[in-house]
C-alpha atoms as a PDB file:
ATOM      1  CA  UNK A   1       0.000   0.000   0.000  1.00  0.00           C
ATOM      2  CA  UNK A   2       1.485   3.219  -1.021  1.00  0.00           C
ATOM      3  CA  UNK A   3       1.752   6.275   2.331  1.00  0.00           C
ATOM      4  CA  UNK A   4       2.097   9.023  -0.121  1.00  0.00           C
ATOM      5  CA  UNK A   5       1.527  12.540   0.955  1.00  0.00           C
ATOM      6  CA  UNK A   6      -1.856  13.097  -1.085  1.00  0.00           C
ATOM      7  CA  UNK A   7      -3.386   9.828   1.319  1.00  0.00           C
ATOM      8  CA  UNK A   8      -1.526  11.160   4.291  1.00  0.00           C
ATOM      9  CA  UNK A   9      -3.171  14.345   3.667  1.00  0.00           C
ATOM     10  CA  UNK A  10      -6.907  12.818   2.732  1.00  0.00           C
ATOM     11  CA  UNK A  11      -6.873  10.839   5.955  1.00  0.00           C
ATOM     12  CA  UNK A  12      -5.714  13.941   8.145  1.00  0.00           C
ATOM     13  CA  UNK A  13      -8.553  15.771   6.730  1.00  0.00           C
ATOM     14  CA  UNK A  14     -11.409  13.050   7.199  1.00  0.00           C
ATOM     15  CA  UNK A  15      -9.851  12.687  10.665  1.00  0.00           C
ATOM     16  CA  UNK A  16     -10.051  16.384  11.386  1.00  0.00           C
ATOM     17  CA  UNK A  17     -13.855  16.300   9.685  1.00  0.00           C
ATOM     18  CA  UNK A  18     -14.805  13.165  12.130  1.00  0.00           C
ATOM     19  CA  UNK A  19     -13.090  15.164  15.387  1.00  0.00           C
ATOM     20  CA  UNK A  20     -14.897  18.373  14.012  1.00  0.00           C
ATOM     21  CA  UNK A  21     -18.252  16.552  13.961  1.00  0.00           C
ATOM     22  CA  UNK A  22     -17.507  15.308  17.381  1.00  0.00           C
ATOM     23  CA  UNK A  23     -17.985  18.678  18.715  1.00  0.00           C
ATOM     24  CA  UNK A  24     -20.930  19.417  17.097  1.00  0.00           C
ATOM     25  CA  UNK A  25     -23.486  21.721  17.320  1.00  0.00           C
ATOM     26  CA  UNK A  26     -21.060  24.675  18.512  1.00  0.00           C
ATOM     27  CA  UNK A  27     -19.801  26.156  15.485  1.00  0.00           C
ATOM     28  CA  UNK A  28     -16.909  27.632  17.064  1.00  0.00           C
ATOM     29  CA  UNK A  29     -14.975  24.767  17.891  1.00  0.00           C
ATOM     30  CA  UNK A  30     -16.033  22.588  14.868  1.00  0.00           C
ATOM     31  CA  UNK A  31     -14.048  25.230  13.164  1.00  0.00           C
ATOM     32  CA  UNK A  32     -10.938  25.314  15.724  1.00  0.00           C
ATOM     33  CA  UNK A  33     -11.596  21.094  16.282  1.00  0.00           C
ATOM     34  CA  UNK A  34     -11.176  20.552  11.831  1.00  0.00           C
ATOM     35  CA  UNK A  35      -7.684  22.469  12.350  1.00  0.00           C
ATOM     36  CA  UNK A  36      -6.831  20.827  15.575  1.00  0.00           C
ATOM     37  CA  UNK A  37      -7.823  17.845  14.573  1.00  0.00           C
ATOM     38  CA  UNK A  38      -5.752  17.724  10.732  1.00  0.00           C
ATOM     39  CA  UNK A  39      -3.164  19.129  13.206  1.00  0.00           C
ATOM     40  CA  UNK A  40      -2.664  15.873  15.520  1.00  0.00           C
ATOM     41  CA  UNK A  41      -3.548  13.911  12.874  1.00  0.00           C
ATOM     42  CA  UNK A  42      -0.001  14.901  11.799  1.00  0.00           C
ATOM     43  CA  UNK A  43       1.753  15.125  15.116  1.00  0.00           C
ATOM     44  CA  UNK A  44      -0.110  11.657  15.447  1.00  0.00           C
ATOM     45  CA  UNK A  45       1.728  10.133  12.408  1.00  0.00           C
ATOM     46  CA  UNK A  46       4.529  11.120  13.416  1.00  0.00           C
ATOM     47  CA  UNK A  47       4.639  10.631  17.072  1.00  0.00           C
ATOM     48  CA  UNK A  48       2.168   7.495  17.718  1.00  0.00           C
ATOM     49  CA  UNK A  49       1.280   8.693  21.150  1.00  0.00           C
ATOM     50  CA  UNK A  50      -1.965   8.887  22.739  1.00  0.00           C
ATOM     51  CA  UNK A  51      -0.657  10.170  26.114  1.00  0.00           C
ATOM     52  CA  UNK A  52       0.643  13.236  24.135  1.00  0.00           C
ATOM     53  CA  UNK A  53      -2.446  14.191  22.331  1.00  0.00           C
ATOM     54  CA  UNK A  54      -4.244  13.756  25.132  1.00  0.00           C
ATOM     55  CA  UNK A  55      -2.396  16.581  27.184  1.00  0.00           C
ATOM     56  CA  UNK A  56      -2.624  18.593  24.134  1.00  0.00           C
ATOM     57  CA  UNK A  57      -5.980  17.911  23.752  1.00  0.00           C
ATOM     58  CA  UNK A  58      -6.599  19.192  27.516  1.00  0.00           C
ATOM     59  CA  UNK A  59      -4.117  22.025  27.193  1.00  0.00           C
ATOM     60  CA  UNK A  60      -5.724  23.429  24.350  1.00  0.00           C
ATOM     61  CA  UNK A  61      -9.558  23.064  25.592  1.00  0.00           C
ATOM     62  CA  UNK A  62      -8.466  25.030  28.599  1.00  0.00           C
ATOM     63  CA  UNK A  63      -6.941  27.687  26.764  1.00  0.00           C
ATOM     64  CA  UNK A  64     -10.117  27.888  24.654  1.00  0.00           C
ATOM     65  CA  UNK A  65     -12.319  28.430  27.700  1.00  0.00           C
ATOM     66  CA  UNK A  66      -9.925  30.429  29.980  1.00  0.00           C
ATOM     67  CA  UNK A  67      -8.026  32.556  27.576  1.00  0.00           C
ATOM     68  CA  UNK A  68      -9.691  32.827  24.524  1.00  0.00           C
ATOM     69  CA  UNK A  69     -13.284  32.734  26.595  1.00  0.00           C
ATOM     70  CA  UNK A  70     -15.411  30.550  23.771  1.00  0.00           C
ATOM     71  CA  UNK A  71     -17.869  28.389  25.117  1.00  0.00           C
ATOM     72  CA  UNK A  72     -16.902  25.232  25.242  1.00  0.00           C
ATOM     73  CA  UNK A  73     -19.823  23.182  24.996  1.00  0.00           C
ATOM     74  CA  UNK A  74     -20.930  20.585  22.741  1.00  0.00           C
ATOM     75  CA  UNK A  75     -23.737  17.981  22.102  1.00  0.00           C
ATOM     76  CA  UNK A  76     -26.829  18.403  23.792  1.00  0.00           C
ATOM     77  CA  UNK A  77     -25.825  20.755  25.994  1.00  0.00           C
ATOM     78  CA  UNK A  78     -24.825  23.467  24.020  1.00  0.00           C
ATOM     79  CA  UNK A  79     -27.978  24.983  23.731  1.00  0.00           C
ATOM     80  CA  UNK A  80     -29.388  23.976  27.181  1.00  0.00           C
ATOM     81  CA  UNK A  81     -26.743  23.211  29.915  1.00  0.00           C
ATOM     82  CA  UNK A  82     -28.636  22.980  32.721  1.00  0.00           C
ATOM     83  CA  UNK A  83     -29.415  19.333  31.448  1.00  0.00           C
ATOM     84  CA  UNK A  84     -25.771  18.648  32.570  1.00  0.00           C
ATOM     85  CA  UNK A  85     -25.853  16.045  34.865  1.00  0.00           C
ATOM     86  CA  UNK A  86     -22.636  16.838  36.327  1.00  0.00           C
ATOM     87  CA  UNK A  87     -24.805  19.574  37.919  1.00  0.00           C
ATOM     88  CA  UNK A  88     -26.937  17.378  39.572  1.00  0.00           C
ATOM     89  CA  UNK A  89     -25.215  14.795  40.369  1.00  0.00           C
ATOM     90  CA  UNK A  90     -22.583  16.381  42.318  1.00  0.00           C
ATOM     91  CA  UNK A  91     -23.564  19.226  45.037  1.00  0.00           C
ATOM     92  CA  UNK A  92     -22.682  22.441  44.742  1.00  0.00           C
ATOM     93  CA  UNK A  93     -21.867  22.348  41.079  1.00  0.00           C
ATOM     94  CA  UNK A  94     -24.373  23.896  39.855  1.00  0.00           C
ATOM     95  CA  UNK A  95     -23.720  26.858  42.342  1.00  0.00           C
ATOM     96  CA  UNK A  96     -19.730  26.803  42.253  1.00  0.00           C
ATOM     97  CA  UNK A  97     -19.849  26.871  38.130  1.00  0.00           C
ATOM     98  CA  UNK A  98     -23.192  27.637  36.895  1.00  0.00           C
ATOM     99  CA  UNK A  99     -24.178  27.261  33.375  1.00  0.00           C
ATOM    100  CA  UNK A 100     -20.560  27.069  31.787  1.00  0.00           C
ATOM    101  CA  UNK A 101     -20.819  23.810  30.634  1.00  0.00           C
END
């Protein structure tokens, strides 16, 4: 099987697409999550580690949030977070963070 750049670039993309998707419906991170995700799809390739894009991964989300303040949520809680069930289940959530996720 040929690893050319053209398939090493198709499958970064589709990657990046799936990641994107993941994030889903928050438009502002699909965007950032396609890049991101073509991004580690590279670093991935190159560096088979899980451990690092996993730090990354968590480095990144809390610059997003803290730094760059974009809302962070995804799925069906983007729209209506108070279905969280983090803020149920464990007291004082709800009062310590609110609605931020």
């Amino acid at each position: 099987m040929h690893d050319g750049p053209a398939l090493s670039l198709t499958v970064a993309v589709l990657n990046g697409i799936a990641f994107s998707v993941c994030h889903a419906p928050n438009p502002a991170m699909m965007g950032l999550t396609l890049v991101a995700g073509i991004g580690w799809s590279w670093i991935y390739r190159a560096r088979p580690n899980l451990w690092l894009l996993s730090l990354s991964h968590a480095i990144l989300g809390t610059i997003v949030h803290r730094v760059l303040l974009l809302n962070t949520r995804v799925g069906p809680f983007y729209e209506r977070p108070e279905l969280h069930m983090l803020q149920s289940a464990i007291p004082g959530l709800r009062q310590l963070f609110g609605n931020l996720y």
